[in-house]
C-alpha atoms as a PDB file:
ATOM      1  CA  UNK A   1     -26.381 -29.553  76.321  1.00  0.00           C
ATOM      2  CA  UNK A   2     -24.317 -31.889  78.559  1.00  0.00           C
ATOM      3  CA  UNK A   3     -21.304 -32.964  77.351  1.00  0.00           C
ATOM      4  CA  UNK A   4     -22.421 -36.929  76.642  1.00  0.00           C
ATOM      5  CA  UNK A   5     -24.789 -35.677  74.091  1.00  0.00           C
ATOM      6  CA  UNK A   6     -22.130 -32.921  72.595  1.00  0.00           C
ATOM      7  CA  UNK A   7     -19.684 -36.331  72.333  1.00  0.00           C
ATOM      8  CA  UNK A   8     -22.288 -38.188  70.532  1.00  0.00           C
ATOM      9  CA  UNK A   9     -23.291 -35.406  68.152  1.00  0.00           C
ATOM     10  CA  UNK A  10     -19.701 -34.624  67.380  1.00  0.00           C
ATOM     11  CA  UNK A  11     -18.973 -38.840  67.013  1.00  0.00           C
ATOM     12  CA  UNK A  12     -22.340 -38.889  64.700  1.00  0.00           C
ATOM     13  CA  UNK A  13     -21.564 -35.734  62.456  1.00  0.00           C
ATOM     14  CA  UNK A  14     -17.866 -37.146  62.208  1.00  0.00           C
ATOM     15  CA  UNK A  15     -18.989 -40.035  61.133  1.00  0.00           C
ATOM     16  CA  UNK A  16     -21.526 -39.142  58.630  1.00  0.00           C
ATOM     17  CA  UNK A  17     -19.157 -36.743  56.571  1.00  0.00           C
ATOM     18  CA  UNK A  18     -16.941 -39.206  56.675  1.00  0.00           C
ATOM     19  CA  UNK A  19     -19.680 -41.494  55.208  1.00  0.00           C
ATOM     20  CA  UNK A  20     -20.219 -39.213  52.455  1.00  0.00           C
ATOM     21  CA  UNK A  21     -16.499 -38.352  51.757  1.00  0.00           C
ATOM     22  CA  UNK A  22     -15.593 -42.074  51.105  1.00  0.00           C
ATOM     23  CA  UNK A  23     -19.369 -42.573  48.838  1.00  0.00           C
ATOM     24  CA  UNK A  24     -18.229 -39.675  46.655  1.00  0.00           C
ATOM     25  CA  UNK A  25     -14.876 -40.680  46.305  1.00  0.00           C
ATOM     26  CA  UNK A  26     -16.063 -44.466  45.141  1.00  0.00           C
ATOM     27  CA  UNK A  27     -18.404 -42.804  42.933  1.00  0.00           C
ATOM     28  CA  UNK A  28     -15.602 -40.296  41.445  1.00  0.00           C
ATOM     29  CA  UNK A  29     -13.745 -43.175  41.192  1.00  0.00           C
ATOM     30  CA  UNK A  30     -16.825 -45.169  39.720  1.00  0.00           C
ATOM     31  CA  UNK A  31     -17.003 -42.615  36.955  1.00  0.00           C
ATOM     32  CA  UNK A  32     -13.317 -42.244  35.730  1.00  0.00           C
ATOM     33  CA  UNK A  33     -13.243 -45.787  34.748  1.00  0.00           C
ATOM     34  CA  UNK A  34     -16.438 -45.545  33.332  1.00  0.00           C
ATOM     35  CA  UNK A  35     -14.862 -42.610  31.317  1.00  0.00           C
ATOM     36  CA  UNK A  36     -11.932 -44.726  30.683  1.00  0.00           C
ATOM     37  CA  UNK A  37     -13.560 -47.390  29.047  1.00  0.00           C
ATOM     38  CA  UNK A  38     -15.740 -45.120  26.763  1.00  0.00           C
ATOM     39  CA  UNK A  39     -13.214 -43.345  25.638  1.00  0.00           C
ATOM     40  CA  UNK A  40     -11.399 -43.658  22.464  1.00  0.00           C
ATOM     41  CA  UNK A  41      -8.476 -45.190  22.367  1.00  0.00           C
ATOM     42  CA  UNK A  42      -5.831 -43.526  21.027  1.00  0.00           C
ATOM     43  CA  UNK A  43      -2.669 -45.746  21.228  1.00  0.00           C
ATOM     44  CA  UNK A  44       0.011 -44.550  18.829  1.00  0.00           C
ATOM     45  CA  UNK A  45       1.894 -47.942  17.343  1.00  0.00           C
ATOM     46  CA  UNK A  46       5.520 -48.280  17.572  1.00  0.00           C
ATOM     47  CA  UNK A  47       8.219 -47.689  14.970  1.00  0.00           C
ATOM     48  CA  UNK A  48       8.969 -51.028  14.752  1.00  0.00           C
ATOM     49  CA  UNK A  49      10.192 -52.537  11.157  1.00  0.00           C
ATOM     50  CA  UNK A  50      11.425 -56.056  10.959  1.00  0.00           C
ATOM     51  CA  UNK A  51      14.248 -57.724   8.672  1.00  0.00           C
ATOM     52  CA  UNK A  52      11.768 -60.685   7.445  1.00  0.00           C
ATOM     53  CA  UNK A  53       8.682 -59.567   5.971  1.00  0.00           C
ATOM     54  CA  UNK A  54       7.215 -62.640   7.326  1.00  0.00           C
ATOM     55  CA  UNK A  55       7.885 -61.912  10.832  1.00  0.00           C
ATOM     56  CA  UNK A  56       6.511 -58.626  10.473  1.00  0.00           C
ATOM     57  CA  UNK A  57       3.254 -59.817   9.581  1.00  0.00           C
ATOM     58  CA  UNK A  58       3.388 -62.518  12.637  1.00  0.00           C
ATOM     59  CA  UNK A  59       4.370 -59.450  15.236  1.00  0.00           C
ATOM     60  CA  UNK A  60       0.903 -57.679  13.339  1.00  0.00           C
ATOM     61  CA  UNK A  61      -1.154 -60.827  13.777  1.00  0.00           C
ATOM     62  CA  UNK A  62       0.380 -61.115  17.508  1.00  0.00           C
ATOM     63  CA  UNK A  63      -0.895 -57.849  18.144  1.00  0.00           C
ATOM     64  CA  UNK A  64      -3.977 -58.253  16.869  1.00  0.00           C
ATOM     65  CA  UNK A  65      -3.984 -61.339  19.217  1.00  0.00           C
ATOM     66  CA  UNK A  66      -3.051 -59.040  22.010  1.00  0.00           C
ATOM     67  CA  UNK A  67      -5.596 -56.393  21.777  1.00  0.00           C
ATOM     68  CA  UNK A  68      -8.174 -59.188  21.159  1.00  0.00           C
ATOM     69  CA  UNK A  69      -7.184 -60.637  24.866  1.00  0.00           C
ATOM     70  CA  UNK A  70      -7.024 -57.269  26.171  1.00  0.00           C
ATOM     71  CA  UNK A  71     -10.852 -56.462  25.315  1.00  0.00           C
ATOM     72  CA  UNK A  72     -11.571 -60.243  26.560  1.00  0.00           C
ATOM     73  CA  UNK A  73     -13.447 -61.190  23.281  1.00  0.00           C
ATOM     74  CA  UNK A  74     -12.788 -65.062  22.733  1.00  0.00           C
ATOM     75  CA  UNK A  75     -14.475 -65.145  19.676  1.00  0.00           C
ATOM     76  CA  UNK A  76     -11.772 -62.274  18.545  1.00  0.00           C
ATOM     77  CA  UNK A  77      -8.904 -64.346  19.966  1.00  0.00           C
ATOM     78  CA  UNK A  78     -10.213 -67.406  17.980  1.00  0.00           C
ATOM     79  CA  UNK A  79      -9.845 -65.211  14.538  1.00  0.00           C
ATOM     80  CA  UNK A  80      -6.911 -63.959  15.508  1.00  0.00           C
ATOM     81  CA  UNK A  81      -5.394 -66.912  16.595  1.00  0.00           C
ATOM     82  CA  UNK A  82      -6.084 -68.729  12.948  1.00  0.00           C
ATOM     83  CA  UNK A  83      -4.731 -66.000  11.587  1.00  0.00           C
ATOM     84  CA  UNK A  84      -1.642 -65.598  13.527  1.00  0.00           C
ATOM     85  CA  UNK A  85      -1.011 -69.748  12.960  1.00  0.00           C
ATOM     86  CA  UNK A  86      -1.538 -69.338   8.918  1.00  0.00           C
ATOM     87  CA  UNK A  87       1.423 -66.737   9.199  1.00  0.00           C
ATOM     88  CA  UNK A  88       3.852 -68.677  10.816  1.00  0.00           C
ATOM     89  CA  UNK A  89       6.417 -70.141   8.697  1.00  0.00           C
ATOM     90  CA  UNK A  90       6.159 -74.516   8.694  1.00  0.00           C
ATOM     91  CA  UNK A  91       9.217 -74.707  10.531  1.00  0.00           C
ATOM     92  CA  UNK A  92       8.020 -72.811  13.903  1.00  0.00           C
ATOM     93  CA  UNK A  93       6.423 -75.872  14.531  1.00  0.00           C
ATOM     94  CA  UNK A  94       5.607 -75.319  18.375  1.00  0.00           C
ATOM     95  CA  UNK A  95       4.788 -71.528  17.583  1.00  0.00           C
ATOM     96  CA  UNK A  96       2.202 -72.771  15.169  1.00  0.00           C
ATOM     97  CA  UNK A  97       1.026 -75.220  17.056  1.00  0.00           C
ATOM     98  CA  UNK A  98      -0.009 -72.871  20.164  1.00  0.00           C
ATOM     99  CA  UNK A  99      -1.283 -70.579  17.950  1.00  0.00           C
ATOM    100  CA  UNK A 100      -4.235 -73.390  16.587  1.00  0.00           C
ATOM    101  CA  UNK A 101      -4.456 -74.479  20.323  1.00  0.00           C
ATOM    102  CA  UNK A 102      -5.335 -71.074  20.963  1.00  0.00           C
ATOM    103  CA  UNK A 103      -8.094 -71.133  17.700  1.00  0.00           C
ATOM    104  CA  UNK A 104      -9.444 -74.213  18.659  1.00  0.00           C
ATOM    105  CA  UNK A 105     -10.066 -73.108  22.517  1.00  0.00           C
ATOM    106  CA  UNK A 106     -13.335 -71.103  23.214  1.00  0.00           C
ATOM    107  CA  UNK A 107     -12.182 -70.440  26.782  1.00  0.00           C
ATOM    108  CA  UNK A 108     -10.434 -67.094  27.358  1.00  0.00           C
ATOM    109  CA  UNK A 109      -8.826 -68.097  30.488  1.00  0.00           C
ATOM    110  CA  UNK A 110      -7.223 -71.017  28.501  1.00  0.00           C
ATOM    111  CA  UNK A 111      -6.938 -68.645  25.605  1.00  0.00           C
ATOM    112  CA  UNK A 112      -4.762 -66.753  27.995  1.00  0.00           C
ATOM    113  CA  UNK A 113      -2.712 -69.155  29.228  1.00  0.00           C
ATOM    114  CA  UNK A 114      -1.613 -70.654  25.609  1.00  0.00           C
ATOM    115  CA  UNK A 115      -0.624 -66.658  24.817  1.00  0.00           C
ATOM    116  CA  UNK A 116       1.241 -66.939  27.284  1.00  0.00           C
ATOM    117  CA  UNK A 117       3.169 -70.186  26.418  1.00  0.00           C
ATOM    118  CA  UNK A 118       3.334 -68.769  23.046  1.00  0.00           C
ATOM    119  CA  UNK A 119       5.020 -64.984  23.787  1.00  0.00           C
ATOM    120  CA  UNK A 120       7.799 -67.402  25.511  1.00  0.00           C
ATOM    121  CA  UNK A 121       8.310 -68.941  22.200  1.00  0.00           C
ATOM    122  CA  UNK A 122       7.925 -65.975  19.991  1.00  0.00           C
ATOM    123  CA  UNK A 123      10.028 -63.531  21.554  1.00  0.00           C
ATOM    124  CA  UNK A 124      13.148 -64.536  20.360  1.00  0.00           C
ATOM    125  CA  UNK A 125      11.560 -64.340  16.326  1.00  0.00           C
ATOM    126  CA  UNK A 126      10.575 -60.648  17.129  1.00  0.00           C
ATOM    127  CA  UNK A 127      14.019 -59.783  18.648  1.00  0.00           C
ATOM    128  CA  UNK A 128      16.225 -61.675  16.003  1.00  0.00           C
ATOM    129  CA  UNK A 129      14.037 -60.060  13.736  1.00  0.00           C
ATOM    130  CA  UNK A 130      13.861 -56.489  14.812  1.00  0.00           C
ATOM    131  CA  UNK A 131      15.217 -53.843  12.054  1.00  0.00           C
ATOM    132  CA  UNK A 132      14.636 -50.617  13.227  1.00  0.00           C
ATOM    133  CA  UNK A 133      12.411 -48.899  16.156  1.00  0.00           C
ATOM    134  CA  UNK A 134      11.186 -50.472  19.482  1.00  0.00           C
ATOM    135  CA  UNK A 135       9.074 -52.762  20.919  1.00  0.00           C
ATOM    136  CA  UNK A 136       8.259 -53.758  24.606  1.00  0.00           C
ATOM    137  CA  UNK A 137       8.019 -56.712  26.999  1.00  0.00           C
ATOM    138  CA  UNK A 138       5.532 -56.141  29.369  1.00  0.00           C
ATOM    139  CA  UNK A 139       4.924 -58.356  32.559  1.00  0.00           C
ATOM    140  CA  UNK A 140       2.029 -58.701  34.815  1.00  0.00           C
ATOM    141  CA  UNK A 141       3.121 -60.406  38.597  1.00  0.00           C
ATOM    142  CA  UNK A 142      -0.139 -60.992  39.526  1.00  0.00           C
ATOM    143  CA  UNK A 143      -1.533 -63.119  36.418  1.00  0.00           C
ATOM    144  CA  UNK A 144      -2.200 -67.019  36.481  1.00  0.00           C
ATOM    145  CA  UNK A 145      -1.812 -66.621  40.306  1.00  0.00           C
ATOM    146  CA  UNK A 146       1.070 -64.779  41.173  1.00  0.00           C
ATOM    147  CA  UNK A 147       3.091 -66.587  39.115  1.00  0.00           C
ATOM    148  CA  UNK A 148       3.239 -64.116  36.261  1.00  0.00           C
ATOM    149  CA  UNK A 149       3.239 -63.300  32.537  1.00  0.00           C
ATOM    150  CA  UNK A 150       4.722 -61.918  29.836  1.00  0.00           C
ATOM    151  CA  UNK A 151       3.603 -60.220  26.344  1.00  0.00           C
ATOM    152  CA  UNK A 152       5.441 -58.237  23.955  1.00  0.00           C
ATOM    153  CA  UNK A 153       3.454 -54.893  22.617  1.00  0.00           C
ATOM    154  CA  UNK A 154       4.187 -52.470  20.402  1.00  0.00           C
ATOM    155  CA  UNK A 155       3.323 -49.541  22.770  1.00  0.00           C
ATOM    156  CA  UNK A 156       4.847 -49.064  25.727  1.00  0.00           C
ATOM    157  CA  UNK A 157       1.409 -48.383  27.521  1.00  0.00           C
ATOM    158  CA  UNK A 158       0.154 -51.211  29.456  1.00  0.00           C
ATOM    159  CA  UNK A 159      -2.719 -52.874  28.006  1.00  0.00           C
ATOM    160  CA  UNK A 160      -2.883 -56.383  30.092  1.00  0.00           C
ATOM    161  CA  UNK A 161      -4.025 -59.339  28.209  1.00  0.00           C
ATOM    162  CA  UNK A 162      -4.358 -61.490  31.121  1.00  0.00           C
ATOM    163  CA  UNK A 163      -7.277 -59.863  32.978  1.00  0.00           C
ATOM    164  CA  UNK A 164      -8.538 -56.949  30.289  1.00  0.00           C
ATOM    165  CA  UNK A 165     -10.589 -54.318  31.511  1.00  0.00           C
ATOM    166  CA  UNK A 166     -10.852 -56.095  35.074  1.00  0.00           C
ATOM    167  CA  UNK A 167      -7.174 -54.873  35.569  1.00  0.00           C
ATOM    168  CA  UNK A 168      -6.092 -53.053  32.512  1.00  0.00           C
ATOM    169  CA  UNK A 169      -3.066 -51.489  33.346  1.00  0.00           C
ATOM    170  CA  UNK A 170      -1.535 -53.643  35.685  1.00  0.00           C
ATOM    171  CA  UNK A 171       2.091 -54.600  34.768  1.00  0.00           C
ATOM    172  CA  UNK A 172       4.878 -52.767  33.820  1.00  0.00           C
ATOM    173  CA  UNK A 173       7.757 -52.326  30.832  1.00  0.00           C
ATOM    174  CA  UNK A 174      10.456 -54.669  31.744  1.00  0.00           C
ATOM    175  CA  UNK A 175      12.831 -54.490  28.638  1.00  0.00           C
ATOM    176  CA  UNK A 176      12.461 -52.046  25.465  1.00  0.00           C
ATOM    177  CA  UNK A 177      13.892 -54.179  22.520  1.00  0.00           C
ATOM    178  CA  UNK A 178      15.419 -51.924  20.211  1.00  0.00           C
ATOM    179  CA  UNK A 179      17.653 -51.890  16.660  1.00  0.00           C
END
């Protein structure tokens, strides 16, 4: 064999492992999210107990918001939404009024951008209000294009409401808010 045909055979077999090194690693790769999303998810809620009663039950109904975002069901967020707007007090006028924005609007990308108007304005109820345990504010960088956004959650996981299972965990904890 000369050694122009040894150079191709090597360049050929090189490239061929290679070939199938980088389609089983796609399809390993392939397969844990699969798992991932199958899975059960067992997210353990935070401690968290609030001074008002009321504001406890609008951090539940946020959360329920949250997770509703998170699986990227706008008929969920709809529900949610009402529900979260019928539990704010009369007086948190603008809270309330994002919150039946976000009831009245069957598009989850607007959905998502009115959550994230409305975590601005809600975070300082949950803090004020925070008794005893933790909660989180989590931040994505690369939602409503790179400008950002925030959420509060009551796990320190990330479960990103912005783009749901297309990026699930991107973001990070950027203050624990504690009492």
């Amino acid at each position: 064999m000369n050694l122009r045909k040894m150079k191709f055979t090597f360049t050929y077999n090189y490239l061929a492992i290679g070939t199938i090194l980088v389609l089983a690693s796609c399809g390993q790769q392939k397969h844990k999210q699969e798992a991932e999303k199958t899975a059960p998810q067992t997210i353990a809620v935070a401690d968290a107990s609030f001074s008002d009663e009321r504001a406890g039950k609008v951090f539940h109904d946020y959360q329920q918001l949250r997770k509703a975002l998170v699986r990227s069901q706008a008929d969920e967020v709809l529900t949610a939404a009402g529900k979260l707007g019928s539990s704010l007090p009369e007086e948190q006028v603008e809270m309330k009024s994002m919150a039946l924005a976000m009831a009245d609007a069957a598009d989850i990308e607007k959905q998502r951008a009115l959550f994230s108007d409305l975590t601005a304005a809600i975070e300082p109820l949950f803090a004020e209000s925070l008794s005893e345990g933790s909660i989180y504010k989590q931040f994505c960088p690369m939602a409503f294009e790179g400008k950002g956004g925030y959420w509060i959650s009551d796990v320190q996981e990330i479960r990103n409401p912005y783009y749901g299972d297309k990026m699930l965990k991107c973001g990070s904890v950027v203050e624990t808010l504690t009492n």
